[in-house]
C-alpha atoms as a PDB file:
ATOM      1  CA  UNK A   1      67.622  94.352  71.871  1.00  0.00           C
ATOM      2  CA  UNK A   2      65.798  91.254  71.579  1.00  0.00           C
ATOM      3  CA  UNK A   3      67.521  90.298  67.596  1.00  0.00           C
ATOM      4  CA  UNK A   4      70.654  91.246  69.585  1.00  0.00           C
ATOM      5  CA  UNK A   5      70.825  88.385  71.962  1.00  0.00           C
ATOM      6  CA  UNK A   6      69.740  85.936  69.214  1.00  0.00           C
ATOM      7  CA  UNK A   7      72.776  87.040  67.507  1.00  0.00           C
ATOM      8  CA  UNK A   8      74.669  86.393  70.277  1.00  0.00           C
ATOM      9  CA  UNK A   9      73.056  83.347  71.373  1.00  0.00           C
ATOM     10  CA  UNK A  10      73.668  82.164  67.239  1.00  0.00           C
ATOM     11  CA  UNK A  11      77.038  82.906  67.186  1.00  0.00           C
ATOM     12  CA  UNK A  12      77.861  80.814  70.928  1.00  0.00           C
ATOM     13  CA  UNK A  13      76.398  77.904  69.661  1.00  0.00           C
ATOM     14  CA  UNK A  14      78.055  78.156  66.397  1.00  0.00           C
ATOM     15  CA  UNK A  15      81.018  78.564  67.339  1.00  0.00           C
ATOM     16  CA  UNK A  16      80.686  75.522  69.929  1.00  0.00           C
ATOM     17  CA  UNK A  17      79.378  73.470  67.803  1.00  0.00           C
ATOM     18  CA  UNK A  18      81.738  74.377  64.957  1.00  0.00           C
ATOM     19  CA  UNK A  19      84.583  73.943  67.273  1.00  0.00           C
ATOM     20  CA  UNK A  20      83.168  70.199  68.351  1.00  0.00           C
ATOM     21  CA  UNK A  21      82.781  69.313  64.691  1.00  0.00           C
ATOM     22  CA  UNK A  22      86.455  69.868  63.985  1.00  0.00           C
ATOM     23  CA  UNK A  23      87.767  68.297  66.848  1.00  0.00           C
ATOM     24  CA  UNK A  24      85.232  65.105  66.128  1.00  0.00           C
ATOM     25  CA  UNK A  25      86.571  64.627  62.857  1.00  0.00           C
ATOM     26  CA  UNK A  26      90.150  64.693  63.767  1.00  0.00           C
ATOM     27  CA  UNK A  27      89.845  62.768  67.088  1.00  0.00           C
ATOM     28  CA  UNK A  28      86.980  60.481  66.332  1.00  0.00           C
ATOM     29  CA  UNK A  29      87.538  59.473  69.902  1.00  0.00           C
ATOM     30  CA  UNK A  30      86.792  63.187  71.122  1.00  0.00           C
ATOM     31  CA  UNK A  31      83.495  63.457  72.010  1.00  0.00           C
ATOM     32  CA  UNK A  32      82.914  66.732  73.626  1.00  0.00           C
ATOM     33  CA  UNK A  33      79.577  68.322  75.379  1.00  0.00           C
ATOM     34  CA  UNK A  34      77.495  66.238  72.585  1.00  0.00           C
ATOM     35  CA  UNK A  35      79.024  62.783  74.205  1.00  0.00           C
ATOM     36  CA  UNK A  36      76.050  61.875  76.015  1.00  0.00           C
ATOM     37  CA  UNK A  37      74.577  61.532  72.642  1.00  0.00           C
ATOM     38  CA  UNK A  38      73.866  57.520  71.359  1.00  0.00           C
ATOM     39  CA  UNK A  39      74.750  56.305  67.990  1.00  0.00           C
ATOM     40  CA  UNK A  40      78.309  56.383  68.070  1.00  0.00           C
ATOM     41  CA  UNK A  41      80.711  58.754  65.313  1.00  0.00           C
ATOM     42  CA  UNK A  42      77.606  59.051  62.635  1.00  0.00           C
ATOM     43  CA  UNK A  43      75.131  60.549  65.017  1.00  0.00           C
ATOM     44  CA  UNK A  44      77.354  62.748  67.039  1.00  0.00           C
ATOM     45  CA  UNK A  45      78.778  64.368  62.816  1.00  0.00           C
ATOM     46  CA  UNK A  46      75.031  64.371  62.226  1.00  0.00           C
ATOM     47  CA  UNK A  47      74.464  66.510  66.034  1.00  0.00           C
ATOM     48  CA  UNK A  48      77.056  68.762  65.417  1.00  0.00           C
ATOM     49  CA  UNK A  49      76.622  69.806  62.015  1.00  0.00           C
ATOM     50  CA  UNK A  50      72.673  70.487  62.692  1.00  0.00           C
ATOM     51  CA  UNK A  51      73.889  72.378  66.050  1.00  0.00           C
ATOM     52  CA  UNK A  52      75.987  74.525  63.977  1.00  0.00           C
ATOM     53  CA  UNK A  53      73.494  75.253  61.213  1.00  0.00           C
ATOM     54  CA  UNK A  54      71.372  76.136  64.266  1.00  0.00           C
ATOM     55  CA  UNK A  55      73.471  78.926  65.382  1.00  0.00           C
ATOM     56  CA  UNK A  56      73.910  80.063  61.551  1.00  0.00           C
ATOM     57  CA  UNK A  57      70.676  80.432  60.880  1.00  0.00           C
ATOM     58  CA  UNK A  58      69.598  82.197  64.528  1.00  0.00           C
ATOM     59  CA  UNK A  59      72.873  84.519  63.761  1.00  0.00           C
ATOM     60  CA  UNK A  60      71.457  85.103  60.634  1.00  0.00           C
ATOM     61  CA  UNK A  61      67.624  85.824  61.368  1.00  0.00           C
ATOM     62  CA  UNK A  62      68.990  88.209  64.675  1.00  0.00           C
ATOM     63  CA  UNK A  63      70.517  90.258  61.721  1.00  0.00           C
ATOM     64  CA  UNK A  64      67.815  90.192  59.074  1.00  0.00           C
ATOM     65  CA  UNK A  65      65.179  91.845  61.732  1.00  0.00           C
ATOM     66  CA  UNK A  66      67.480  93.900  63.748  1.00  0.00           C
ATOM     67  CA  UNK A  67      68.087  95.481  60.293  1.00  0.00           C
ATOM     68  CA  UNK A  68      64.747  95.845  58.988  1.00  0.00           C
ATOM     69  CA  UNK A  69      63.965  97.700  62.273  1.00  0.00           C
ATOM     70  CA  UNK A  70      65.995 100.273  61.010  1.00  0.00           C
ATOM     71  CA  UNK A  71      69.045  99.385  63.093  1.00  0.00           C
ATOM     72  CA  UNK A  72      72.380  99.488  60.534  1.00  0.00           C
ATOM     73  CA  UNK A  73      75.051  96.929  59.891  1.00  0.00           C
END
């Protein structure tokens, strides 16, 4: 249950941070719920990009020991 919500917690914050990324790059103005952030356009790419490798990688390990408990795709 445990890999489950890591998943799930992975995939929010993907997605989020995904969704931030996008909108950064095409409204450089845009700053979204990373705007508190200092360093201007280069730190708040840099933010977003690690946010969403974050929630790839927490998606990702949820799956890889949810499986090799036995639990199927």
């Amino acid at each position: 249950m445990k890999y489950d919500i890591s998943q799930i917690l992975g995939a929010v914050l993907m997605c989020f941070s995904a969704q931030g990324l996008i909108r950064l790059l095409i409204d450089h103005d845009y700053t979204g719920f990373l705007g508190w952030l200092p360093g201007g356009f280069a730190a708040l790419l840099t933010a977003y990009g690690l946010a969403a490798t974050a929630g790839l990688l927490l998606t990702g390990w949820g799956h890889t020991r949810a499986k090799a408990l036995g639990r199927r795709d």
